[in-house]
PDB file of N, CA and C in Angstrom:
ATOM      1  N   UNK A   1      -8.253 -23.189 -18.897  1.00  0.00           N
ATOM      2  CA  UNK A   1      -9.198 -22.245 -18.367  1.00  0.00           C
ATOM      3  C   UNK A   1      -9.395 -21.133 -19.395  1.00  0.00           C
ATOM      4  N   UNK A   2     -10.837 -20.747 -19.254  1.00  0.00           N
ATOM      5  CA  UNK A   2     -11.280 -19.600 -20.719  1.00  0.00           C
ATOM      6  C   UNK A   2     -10.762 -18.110 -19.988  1.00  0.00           C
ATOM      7  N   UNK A   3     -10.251 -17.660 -21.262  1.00  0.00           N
ATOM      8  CA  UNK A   3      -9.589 -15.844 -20.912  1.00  0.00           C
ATOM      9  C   UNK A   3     -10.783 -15.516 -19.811  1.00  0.00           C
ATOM     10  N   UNK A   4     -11.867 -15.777 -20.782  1.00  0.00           N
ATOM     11  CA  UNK A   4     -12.788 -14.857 -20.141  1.00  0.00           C
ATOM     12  C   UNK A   4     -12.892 -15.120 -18.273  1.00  0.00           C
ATOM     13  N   UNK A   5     -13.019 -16.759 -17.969  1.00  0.00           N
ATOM     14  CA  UNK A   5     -12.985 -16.725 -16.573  1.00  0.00           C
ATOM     15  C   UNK A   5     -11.896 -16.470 -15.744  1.00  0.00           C
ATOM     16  N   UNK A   6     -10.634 -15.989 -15.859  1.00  0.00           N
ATOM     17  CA  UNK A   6      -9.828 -15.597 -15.948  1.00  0.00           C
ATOM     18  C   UNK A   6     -10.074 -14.119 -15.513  1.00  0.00           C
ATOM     19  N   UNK A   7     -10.607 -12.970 -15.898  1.00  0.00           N
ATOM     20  CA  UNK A   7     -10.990 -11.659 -15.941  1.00  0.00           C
ATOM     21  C   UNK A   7     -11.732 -11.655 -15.167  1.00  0.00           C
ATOM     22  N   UNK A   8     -13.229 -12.666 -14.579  1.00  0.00           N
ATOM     23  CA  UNK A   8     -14.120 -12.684 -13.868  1.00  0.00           C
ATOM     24  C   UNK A   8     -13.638 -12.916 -12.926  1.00  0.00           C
ATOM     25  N   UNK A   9     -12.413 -14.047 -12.304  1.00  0.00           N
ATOM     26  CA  UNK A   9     -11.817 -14.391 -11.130  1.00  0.00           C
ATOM     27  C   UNK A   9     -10.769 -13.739 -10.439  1.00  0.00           C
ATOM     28  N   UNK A  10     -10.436 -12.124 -11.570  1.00  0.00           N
ATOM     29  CA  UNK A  10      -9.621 -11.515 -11.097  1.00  0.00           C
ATOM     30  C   UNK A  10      -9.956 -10.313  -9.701  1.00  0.00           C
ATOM     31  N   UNK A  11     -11.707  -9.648 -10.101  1.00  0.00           N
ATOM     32  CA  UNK A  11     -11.913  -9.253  -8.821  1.00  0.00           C
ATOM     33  C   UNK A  11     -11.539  -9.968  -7.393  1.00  0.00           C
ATOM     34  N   UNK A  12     -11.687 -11.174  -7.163  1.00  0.00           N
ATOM     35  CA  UNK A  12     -11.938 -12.226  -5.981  1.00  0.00           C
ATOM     36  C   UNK A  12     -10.637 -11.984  -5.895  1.00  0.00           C
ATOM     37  N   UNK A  13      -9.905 -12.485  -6.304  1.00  0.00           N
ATOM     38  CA  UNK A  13      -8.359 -13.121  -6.442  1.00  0.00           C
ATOM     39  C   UNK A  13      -7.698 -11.819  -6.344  1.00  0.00           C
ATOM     40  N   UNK A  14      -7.546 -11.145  -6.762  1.00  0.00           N
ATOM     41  CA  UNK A  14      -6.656  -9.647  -7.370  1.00  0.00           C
ATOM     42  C   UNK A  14      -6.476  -9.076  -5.294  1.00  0.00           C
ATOM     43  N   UNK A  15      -7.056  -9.330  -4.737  1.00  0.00           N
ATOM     44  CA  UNK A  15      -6.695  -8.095  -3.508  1.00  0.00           C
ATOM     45  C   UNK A  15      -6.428  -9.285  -2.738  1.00  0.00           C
ATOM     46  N   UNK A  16      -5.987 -10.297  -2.623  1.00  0.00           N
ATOM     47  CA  UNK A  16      -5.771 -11.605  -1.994  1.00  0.00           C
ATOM     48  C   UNK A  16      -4.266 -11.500  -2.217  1.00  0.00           C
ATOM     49  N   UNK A  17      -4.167 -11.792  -3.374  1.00  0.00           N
ATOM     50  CA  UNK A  17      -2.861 -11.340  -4.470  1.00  0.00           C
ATOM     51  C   UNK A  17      -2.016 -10.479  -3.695  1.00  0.00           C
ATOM     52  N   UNK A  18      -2.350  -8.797  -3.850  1.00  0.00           N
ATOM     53  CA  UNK A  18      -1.987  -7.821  -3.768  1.00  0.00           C
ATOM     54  C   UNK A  18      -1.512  -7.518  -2.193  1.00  0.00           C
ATOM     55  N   UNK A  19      -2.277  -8.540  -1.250  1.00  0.00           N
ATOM     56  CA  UNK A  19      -2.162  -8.672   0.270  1.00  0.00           C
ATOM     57  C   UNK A  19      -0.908  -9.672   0.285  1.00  0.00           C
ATOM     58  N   UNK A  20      -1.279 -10.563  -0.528  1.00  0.00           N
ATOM     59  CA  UNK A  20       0.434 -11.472  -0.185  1.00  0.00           C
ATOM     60  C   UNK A  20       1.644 -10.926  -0.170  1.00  0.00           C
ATOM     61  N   UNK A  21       1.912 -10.090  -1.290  1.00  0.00           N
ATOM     62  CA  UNK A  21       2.921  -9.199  -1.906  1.00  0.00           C
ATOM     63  C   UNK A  21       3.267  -8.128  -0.847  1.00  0.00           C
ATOM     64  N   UNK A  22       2.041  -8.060  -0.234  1.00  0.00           N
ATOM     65  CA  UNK A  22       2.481  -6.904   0.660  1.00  0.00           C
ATOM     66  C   UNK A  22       3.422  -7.222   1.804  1.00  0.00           C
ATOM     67  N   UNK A  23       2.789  -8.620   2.296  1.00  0.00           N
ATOM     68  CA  UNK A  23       2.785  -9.183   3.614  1.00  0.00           C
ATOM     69  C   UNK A  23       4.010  -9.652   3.170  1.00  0.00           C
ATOM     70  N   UNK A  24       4.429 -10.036   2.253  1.00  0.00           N
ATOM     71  CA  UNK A  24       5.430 -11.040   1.717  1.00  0.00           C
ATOM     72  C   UNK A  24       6.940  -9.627   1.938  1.00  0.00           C
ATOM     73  N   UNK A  25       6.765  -8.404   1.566  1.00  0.00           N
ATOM     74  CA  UNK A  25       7.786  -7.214   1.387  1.00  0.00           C
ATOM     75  C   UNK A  25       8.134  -6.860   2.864  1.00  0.00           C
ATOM     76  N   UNK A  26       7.008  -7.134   3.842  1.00  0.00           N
ATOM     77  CA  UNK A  26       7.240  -6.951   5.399  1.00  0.00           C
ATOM     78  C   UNK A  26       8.102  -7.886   5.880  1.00  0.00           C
ATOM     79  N   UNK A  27       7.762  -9.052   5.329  1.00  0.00           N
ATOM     80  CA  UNK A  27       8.548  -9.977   5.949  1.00  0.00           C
ATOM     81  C   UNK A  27       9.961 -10.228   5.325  1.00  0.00           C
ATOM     82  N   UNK A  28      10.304  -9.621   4.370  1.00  0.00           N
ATOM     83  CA  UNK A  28      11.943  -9.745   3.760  1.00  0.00           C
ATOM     84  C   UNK A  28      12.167  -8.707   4.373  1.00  0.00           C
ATOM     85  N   UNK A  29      11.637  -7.648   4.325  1.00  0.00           N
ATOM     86  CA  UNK A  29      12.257  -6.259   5.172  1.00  0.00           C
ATOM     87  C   UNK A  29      12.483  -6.691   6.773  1.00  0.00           C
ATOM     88  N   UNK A  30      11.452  -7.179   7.748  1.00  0.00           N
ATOM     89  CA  UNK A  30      11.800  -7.379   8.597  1.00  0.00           C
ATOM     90  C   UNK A  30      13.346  -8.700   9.061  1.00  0.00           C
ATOM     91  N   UNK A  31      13.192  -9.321   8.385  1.00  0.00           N
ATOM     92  CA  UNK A  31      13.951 -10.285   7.919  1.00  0.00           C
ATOM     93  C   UNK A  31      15.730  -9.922   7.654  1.00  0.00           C
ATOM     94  N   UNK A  32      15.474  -8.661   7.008  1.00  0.00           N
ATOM     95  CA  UNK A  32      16.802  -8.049   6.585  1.00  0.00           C
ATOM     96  C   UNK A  32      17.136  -7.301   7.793  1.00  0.00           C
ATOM     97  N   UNK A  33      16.381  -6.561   8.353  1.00  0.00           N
ATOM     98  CA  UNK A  33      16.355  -5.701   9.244  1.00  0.00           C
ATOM     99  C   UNK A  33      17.166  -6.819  10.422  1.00  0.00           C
ATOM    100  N   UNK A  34      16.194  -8.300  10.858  1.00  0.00           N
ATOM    101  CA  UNK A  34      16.540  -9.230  11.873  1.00  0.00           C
ATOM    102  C   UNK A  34      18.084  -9.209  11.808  1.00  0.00           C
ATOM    103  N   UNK A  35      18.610 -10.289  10.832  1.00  0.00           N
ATOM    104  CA  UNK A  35      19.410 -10.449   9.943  1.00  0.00           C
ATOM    105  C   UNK A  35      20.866  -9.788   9.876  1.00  0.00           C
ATOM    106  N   UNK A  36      20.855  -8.263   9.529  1.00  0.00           N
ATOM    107  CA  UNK A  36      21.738  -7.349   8.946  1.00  0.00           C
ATOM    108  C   UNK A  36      22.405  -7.107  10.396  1.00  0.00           C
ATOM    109  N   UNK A  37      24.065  -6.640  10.162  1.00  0.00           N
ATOM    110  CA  UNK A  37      24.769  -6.460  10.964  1.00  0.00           C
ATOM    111  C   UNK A  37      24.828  -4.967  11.258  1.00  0.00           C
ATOM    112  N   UNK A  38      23.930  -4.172  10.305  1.00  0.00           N
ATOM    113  CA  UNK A  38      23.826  -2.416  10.687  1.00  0.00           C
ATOM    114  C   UNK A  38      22.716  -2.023  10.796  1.00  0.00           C
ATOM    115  N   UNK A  39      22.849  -1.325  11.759  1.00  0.00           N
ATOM    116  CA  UNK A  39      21.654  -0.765  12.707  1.00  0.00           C
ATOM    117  C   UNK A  39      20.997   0.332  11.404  1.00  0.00           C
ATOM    118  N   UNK A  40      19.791  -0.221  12.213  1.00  0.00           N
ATOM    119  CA  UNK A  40      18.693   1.152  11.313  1.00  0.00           C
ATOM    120  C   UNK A  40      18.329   2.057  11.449  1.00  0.00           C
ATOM    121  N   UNK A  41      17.975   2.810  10.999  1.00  0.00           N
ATOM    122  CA  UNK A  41      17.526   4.177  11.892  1.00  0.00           C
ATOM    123  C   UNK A  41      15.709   4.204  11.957  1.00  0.00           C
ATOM    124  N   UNK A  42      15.033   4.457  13.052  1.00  0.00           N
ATOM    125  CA  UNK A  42      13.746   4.355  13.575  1.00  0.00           C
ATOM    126  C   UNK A  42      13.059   5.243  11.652  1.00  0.00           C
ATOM    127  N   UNK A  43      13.775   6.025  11.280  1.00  0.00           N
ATOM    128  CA  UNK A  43      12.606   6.886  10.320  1.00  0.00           C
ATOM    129  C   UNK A  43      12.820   6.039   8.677  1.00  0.00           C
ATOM    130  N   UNK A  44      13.886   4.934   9.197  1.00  0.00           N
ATOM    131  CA  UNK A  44      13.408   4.056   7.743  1.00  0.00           C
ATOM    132  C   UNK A  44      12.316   3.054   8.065  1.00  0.00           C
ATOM    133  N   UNK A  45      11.607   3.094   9.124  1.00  0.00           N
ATOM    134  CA  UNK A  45      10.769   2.389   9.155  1.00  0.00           C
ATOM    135  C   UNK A  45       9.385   2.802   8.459  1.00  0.00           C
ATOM    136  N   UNK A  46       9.569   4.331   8.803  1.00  0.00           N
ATOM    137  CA  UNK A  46       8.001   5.244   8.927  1.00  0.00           C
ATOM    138  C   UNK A  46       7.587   4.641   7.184  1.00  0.00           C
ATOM    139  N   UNK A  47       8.533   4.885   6.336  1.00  0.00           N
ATOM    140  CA  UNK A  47       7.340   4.154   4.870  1.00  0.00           C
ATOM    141  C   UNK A  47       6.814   3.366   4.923  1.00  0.00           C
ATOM    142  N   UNK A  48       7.405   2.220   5.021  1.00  0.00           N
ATOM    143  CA  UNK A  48       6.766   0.735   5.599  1.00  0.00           C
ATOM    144  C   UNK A  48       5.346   1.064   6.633  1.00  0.00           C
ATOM    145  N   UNK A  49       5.673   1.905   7.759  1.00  0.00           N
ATOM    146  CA  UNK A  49       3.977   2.297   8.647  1.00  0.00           C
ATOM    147  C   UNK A  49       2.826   3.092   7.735  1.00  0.00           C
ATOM    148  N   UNK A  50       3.137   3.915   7.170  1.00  0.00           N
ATOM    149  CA  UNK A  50       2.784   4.636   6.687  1.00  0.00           C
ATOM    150  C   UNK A  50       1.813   3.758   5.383  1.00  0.00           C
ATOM    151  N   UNK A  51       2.684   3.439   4.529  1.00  0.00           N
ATOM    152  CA  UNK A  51       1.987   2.252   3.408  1.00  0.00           C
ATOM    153  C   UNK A  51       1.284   1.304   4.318  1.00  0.00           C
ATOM    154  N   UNK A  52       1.229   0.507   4.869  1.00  0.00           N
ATOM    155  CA  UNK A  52       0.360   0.165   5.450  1.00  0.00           C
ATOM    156  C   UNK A  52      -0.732   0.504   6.148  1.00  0.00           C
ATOM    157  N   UNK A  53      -0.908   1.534   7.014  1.00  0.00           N
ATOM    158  CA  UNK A  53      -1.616   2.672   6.825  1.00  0.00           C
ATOM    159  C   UNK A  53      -2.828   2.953   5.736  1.00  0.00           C
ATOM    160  N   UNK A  54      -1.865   3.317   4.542  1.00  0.00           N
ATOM    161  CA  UNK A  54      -2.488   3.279   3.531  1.00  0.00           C
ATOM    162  C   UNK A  54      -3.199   2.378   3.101  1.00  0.00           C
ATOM    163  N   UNK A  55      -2.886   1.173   3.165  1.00  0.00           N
ATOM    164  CA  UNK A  55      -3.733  -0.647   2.556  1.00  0.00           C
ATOM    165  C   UNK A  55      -4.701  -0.411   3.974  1.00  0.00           C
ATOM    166  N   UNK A  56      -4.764  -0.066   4.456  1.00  0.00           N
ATOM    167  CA  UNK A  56      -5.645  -0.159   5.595  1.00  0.00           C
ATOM    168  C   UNK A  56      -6.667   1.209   5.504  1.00  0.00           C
ATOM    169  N   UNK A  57      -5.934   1.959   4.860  1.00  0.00           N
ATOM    170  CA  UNK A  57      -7.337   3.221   4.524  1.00  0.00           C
ATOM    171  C   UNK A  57      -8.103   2.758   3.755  1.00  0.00           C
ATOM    172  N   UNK A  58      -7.218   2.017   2.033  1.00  0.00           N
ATOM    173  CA  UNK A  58      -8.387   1.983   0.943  1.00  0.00           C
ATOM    174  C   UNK A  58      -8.340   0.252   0.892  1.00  0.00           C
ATOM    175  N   UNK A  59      -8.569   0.032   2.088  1.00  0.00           N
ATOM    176  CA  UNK A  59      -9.458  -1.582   2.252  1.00  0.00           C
ATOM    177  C   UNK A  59     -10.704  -0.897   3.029  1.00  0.00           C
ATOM    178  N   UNK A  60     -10.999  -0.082   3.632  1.00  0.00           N
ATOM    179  CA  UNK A  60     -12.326   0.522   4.519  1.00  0.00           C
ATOM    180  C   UNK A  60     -12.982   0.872   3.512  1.00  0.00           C
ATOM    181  N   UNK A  61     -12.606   1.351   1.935  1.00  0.00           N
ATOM    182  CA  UNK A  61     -13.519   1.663   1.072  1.00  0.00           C
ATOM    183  C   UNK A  61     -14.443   0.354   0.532  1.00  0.00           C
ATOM    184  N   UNK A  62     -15.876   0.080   0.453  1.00  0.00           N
ATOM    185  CA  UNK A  62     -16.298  -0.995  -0.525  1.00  0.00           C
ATOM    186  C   UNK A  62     -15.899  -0.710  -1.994  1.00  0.00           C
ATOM    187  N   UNK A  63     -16.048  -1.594  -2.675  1.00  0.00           N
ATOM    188  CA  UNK A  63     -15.997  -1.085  -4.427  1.00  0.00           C
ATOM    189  C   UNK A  63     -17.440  -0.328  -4.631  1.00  0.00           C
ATOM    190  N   UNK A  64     -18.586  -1.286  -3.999  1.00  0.00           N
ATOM    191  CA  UNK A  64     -19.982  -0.664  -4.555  1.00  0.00           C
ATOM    192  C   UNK A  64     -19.993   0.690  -4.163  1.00  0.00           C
ATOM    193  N   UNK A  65     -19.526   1.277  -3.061  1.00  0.00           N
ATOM    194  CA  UNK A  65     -19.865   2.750  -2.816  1.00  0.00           C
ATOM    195  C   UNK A  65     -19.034   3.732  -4.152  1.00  0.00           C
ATOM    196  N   UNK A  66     -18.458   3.647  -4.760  1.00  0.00           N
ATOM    197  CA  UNK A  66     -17.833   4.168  -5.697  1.00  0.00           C
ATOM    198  C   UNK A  66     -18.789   4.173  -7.063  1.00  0.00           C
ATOM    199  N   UNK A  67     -19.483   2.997  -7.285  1.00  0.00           N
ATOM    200  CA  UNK A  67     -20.356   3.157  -8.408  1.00  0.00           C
ATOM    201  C   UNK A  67     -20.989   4.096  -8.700  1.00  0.00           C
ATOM    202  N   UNK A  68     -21.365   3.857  -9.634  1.00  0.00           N
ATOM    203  CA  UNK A  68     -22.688   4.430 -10.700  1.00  0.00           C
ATOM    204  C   UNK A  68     -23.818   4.707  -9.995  1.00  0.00           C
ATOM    205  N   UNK A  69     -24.165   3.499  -9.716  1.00  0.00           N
ATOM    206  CA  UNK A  69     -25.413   2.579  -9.164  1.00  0.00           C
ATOM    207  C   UNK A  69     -25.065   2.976  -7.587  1.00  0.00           C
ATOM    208  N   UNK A  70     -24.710   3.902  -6.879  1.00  0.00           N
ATOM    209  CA  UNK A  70     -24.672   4.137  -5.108  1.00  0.00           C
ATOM    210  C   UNK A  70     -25.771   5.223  -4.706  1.00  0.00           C
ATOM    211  N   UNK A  71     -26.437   4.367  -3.970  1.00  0.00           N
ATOM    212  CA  UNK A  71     -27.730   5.458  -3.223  1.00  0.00           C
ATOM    213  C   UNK A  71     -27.171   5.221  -1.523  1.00  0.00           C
ATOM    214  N   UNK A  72     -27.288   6.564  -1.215  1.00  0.00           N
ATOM    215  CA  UNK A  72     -27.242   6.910   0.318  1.00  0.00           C
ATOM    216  C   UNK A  72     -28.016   7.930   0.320  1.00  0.00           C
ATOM    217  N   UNK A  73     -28.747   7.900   1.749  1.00  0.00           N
ATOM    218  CA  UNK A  73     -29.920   7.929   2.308  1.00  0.00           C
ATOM    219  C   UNK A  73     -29.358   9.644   2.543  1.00  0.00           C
ATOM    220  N   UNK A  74     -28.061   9.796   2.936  1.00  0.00           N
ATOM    221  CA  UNK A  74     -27.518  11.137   3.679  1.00  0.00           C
ATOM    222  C   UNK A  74     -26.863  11.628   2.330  1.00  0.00           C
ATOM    223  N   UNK A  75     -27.996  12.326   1.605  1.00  0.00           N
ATOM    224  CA  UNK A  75     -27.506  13.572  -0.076  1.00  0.00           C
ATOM    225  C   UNK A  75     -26.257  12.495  -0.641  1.00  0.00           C
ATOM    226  N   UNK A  76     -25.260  13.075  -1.263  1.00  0.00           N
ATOM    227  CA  UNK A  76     -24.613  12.784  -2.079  1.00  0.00           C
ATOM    228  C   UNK A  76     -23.776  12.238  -1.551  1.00  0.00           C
ATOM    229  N   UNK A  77     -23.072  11.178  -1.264  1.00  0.00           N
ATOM    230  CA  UNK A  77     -21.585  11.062  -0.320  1.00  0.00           C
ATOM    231  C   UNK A  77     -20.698  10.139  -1.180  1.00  0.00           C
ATOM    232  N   UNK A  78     -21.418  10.333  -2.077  1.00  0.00           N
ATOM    233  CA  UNK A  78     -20.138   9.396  -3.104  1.00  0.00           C
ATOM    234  C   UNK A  78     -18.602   9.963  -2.911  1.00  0.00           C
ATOM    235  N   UNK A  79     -18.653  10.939  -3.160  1.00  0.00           N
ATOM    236  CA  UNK A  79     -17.435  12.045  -2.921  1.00  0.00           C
ATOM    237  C   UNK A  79     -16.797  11.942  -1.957  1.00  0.00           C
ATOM    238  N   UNK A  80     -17.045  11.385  -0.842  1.00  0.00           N
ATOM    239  CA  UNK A  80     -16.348  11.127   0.272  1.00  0.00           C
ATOM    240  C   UNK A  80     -15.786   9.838   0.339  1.00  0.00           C
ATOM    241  N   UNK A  81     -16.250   8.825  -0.180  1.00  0.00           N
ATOM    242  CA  UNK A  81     -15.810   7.752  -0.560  1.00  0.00           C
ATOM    243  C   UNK A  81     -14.395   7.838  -1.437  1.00  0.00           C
ATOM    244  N   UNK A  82     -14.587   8.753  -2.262  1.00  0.00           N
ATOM    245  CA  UNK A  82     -13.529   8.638  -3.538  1.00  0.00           C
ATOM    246  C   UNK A  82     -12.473  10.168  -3.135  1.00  0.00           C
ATOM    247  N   UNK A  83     -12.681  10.416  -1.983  1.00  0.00           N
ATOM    248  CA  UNK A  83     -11.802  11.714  -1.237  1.00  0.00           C
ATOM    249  C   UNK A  83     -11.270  10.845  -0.375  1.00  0.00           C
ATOM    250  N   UNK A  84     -11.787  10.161   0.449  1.00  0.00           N
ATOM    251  CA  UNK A  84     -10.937   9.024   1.194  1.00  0.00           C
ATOM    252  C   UNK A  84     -10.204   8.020   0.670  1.00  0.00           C
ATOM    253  N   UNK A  85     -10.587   7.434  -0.671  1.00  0.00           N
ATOM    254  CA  UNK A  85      -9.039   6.809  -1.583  1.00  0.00           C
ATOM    255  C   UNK A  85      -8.454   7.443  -2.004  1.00  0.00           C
ATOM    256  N   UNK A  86      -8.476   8.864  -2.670  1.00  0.00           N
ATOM    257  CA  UNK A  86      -7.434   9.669  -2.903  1.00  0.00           C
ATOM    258  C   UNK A  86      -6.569  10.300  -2.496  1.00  0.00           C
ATOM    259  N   UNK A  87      -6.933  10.403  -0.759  1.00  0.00           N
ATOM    260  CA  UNK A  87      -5.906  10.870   0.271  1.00  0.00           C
ATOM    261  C   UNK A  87      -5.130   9.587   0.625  1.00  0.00           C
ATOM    262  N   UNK A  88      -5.976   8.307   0.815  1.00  0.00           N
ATOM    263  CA  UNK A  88      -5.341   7.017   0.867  1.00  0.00           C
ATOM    264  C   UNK A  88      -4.473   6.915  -0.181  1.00  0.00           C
ATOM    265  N   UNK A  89      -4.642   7.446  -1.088  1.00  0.00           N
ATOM    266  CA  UNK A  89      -3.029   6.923  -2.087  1.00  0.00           C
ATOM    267  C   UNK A  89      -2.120   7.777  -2.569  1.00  0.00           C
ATOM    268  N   UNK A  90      -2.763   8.940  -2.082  1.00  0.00           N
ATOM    269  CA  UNK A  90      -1.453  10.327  -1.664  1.00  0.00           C
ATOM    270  C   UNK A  90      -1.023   9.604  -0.689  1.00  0.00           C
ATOM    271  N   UNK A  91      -1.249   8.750   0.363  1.00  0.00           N
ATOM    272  CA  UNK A  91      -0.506   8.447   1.744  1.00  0.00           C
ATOM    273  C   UNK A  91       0.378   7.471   1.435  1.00  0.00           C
ATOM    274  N   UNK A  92      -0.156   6.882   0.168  1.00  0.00           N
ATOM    275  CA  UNK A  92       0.995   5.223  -0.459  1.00  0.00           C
ATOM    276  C   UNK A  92       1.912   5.852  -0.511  1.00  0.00           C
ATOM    277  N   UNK A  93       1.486   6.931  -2.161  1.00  0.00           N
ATOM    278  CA  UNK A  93       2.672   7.466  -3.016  1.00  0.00           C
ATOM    279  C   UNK A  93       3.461   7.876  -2.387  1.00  0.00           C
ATOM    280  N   UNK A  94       3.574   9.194  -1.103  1.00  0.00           N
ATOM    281  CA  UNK A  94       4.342   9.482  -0.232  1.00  0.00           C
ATOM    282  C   UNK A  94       5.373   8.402   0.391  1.00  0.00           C
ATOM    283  N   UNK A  95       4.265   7.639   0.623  1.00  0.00           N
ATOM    284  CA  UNK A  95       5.154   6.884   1.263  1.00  0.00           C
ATOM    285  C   UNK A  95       6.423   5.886   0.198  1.00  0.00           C
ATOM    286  N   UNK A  96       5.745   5.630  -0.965  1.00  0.00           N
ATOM    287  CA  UNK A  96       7.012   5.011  -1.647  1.00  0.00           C
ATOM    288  C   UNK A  96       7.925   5.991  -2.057  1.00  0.00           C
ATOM    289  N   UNK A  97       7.682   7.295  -2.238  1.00  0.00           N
ATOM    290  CA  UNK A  97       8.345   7.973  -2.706  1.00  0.00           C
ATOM    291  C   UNK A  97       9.826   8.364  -1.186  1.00  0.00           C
ATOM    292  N   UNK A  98       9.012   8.700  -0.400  1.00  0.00           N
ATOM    293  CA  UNK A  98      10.142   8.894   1.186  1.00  0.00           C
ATOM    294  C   UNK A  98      10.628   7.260   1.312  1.00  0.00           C
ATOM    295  N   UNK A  99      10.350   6.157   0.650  1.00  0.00           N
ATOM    296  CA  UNK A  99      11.605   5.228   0.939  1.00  0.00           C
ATOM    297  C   UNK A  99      12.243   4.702  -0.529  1.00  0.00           C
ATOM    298  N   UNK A 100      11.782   5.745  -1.704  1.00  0.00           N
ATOM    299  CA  UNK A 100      13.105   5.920  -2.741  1.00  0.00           C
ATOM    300  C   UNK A 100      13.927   6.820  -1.818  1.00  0.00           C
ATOM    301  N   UNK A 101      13.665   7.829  -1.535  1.00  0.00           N
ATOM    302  CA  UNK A 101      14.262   8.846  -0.962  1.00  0.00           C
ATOM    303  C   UNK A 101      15.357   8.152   0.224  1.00  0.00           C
ATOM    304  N   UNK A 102      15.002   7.488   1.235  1.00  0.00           N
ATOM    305  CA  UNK A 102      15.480   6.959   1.672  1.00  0.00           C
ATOM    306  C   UNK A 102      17.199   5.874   1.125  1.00  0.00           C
ATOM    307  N   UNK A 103      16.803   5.477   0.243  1.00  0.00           N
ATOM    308  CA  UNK A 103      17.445   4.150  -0.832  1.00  0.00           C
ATOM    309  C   UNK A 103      18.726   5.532  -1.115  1.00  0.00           C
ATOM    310  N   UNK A 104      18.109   6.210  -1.859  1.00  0.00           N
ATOM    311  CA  UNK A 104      18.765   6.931  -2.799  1.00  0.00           C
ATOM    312  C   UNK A 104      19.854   7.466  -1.646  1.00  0.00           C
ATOM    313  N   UNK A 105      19.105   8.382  -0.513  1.00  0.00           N
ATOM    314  CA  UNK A 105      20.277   9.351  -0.108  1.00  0.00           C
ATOM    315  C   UNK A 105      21.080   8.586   1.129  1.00  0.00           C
ATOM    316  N   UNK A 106      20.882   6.898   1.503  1.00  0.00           N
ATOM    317  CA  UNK A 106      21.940   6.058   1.857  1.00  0.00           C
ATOM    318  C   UNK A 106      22.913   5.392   0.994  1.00  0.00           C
ATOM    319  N   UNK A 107      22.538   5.519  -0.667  1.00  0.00           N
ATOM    320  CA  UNK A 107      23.676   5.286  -1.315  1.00  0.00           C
ATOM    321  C   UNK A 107      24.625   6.088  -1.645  1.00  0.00           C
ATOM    322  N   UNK A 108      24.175   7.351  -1.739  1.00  0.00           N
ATOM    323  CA  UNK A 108      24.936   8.560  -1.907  1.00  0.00           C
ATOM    324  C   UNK A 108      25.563   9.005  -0.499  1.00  0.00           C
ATOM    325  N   UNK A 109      25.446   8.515   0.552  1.00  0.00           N
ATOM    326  CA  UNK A 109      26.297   8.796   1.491  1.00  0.00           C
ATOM    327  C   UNK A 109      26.858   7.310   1.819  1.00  0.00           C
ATOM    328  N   UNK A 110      26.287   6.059   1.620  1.00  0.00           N
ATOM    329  CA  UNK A 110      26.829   4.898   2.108  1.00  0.00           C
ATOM    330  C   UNK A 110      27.250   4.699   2.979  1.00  0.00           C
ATOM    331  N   UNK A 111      26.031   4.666   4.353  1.00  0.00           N
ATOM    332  CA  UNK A 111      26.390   4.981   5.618  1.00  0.00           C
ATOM    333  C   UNK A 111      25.763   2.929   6.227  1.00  0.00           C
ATOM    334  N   UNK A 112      24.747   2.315   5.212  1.00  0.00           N
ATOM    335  CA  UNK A 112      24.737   1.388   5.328  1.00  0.00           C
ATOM    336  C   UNK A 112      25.825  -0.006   4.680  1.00  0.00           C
ATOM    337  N   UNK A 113      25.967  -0.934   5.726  1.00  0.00           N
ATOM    338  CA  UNK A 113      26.821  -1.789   5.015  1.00  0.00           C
ATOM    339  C   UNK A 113      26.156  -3.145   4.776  1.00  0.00           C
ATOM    340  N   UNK A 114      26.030  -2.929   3.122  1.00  0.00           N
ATOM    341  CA  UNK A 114      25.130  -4.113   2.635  1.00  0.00           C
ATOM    342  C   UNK A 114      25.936  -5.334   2.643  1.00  0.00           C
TER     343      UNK A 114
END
C-alpha cells in the first residue's frame, strides 16, 4: 500500500482507532475493578466519567465547522465550535491528570493491594 494512501485513510480510520483504545482501557479497568480483591473507592472512578465525558464533548464537534472554508448563517460562530473543544480537552487533561493523581497518591500511601 502507497504512503500516500495511507495518510488519506487516516482521517476515516484514525477516530475508529482512537474509540477502540478507549473502549478497550474501560474494559481492562472494569475488568480489574471485577476481578481485584480490594475495594475501590467511588472517586477513582470520576476520571474514567469524566474522560468520557470528554470523547463525548469533542465527538459533537464536526471537523468542517472548524475550517477555513465555515459559513453560518448566525455572524461568526466558528469560535464556539473551537471554545467547545477547548473546554472539551481541559475536561480530558483534568481528567488524566486527577487519575495520575490518583496512581501516584495510592502508591505513596499503599492502601491498594495489587
Amino acid at each position: 500500500m502507497d504512503h500516500n494512501n495511507l495518510l488519506a485513510a487516516w482521517p476515516v480510520v484514525g477516530p475508529g482507532v482512537a474509540g477502540a483504545v478507549f473502549g478497550a482501557g474501560w474494559w481492562f479497568w472494569v475488568d480489574a475493578v471485577v476481578c481485584s480483591a480490594a475495594a475501590v473507592p467511588f472517586l477513582h472512578y470520576l476520571p474514567g466519567f469524566f474522560a468520557s465525558f470528554a470523547a463525548l464533548m469533542f465527538n459533537c464537534v464536526n471537523r468542517e465547522d472548524i475550517g477555513d472554508g465555515y459559513y453560518s448563517p448566525y455572524d461568526d460562530s466558528e469560535w464556539r465550535a473551537k471554545l467547545w473543544l477547548f473546554i472539551s480537552y481541559v475536561v480530558s487533561f483534568v481528567s488524566l491528570a486527577g487519575a495520575v493523581g490518583f496512581l501516584v497518591q495510592d502508591a505513596l500511601r499503599g492502601c491498594l493491594d495489587l
